[in-house]
Protein backbone atom coordinates (compact mmCIF):
# COMPACT_ATOMS: atom_id res chain seq x y z
CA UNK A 1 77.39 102.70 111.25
CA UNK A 2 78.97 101.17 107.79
CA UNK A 3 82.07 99.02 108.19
CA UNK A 4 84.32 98.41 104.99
CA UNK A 5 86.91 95.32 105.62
CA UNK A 6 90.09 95.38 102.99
CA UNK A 7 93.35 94.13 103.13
CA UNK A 8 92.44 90.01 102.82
CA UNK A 9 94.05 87.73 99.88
CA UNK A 10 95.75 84.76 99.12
CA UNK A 11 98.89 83.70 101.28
CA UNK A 12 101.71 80.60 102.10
CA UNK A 13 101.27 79.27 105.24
CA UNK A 14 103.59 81.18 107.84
CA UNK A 15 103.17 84.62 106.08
CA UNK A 16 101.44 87.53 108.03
CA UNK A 17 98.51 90.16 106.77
CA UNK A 18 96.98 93.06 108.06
CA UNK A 19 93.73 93.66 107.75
CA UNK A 20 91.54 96.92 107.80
CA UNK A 21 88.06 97.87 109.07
CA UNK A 22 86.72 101.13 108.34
CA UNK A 23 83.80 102.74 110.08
CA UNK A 24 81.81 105.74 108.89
CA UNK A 25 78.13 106.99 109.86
CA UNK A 26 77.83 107.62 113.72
CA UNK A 27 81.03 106.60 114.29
CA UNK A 28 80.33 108.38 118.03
CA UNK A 29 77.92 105.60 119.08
CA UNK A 30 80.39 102.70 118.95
CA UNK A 31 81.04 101.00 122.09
CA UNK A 32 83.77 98.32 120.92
CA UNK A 33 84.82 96.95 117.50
CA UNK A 34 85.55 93.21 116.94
CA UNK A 35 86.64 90.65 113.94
CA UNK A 36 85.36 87.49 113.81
CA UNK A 37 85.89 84.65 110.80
CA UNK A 38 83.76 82.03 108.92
CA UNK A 39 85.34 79.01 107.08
CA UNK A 40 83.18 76.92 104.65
CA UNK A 41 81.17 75.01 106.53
CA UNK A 42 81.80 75.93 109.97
CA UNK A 43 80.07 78.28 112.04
CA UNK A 44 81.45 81.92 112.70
CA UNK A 45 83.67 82.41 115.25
CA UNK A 46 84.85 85.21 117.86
CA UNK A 47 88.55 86.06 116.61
CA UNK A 48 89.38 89.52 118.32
CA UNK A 49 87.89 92.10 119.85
CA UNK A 50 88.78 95.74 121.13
CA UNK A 51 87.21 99.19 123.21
CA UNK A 52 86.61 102.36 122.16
CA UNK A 53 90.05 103.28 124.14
CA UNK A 54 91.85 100.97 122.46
CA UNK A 55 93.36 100.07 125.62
CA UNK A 56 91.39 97.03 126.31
CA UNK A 57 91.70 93.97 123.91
CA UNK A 58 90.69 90.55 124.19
CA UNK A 59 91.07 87.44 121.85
CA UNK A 60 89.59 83.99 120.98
CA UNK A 61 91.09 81.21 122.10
CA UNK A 62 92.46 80.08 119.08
CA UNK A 63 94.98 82.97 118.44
CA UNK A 64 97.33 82.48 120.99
CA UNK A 65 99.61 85.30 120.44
CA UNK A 66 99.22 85.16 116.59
CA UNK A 67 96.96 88.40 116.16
CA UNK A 68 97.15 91.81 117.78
CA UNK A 69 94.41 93.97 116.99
CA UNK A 70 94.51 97.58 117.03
CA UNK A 71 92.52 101.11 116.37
CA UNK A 72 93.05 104.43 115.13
CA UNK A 73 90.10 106.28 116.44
CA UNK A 74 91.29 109.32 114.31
CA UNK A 75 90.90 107.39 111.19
CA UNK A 76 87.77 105.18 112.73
CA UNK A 77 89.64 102.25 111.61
CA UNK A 78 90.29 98.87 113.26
CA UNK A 79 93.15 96.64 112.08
CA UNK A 80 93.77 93.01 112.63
CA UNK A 81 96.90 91.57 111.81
CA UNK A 82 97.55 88.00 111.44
CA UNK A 83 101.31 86.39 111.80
CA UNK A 84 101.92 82.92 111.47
CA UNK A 85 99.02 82.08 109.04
CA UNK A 86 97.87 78.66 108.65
CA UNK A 87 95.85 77.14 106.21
CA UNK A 88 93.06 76.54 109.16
CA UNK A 89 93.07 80.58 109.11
CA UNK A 90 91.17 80.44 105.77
CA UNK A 91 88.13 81.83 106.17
CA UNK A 92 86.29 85.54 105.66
CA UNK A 93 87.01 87.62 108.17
CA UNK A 94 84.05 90.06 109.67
CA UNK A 95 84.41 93.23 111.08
CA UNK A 96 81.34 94.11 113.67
CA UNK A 97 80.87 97.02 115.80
CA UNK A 98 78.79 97.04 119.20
CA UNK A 99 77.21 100.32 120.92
CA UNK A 100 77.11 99.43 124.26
CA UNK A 101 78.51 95.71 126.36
CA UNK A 102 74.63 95.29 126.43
CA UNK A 103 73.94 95.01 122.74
CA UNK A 104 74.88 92.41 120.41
CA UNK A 105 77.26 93.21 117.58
CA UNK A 106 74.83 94.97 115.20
CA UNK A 107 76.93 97.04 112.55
CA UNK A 108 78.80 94.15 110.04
CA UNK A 109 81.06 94.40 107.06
CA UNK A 110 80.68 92.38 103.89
CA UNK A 111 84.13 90.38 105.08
CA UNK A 112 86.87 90.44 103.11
CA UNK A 113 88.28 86.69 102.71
CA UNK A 114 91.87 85.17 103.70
CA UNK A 115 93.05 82.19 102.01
CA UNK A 116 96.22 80.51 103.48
CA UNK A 117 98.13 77.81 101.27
CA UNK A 118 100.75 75.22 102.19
């Protein structure tokens, strides 16, 4: 499975973005698609993740109603969007895809980043 991230860039603190995740390959095999983010110097972090439904979605603790994540399964695409930003947001953002809840997330993008400013 290849993931392609777009949609990041450069925004004031309080704007929103969405961005987009799109899988190709054996798009069939994928269990559940997730995001997760990196900022300099900090280790990466769980931000969202979602089935193959798209029924079931789950979030790290840190959003708090901020993000909704989404998929299309038509267009195997996942999107994240992001309300509220804050310049604690900025970071690269990962998409990841899993093939079953027993494996670990082994199909990554090359992130796309977000850069909030005051």
């Amino acid at each position: 499975v290849r993931l392609v991230e777009s949609g990041g860039g450069l925004v004031q603190a309080g704007d929103s973005l969405r961005l987009s995740c799109e899988a190709s390959g054996r798009t069939s095999s994928i269990y559940a698609m997730a995001w997760f983010r990196q900022a300099p110097g900090k280790e990466r972090e769980f931000v969202a993740g979602v089935m193959r439904s798209g029924s079931n979605t789950w979030f790290g603790d840190f959003v708090r109603g901020r993000f909704t994540i989404t998929r299309d399964s038509a267009k195997s695409t996942v999107y994240l969007r992001l309300n509220d930003l804050k310049p604690e947001d900025t970071a690269i953002y990962y998409c990841a895809a899993q093939n079953s809840p027993r494996d670990n997330w082994t199909s990554w993008g090359q992130g796309t980043q977000v850069t909030v400013s005051l």
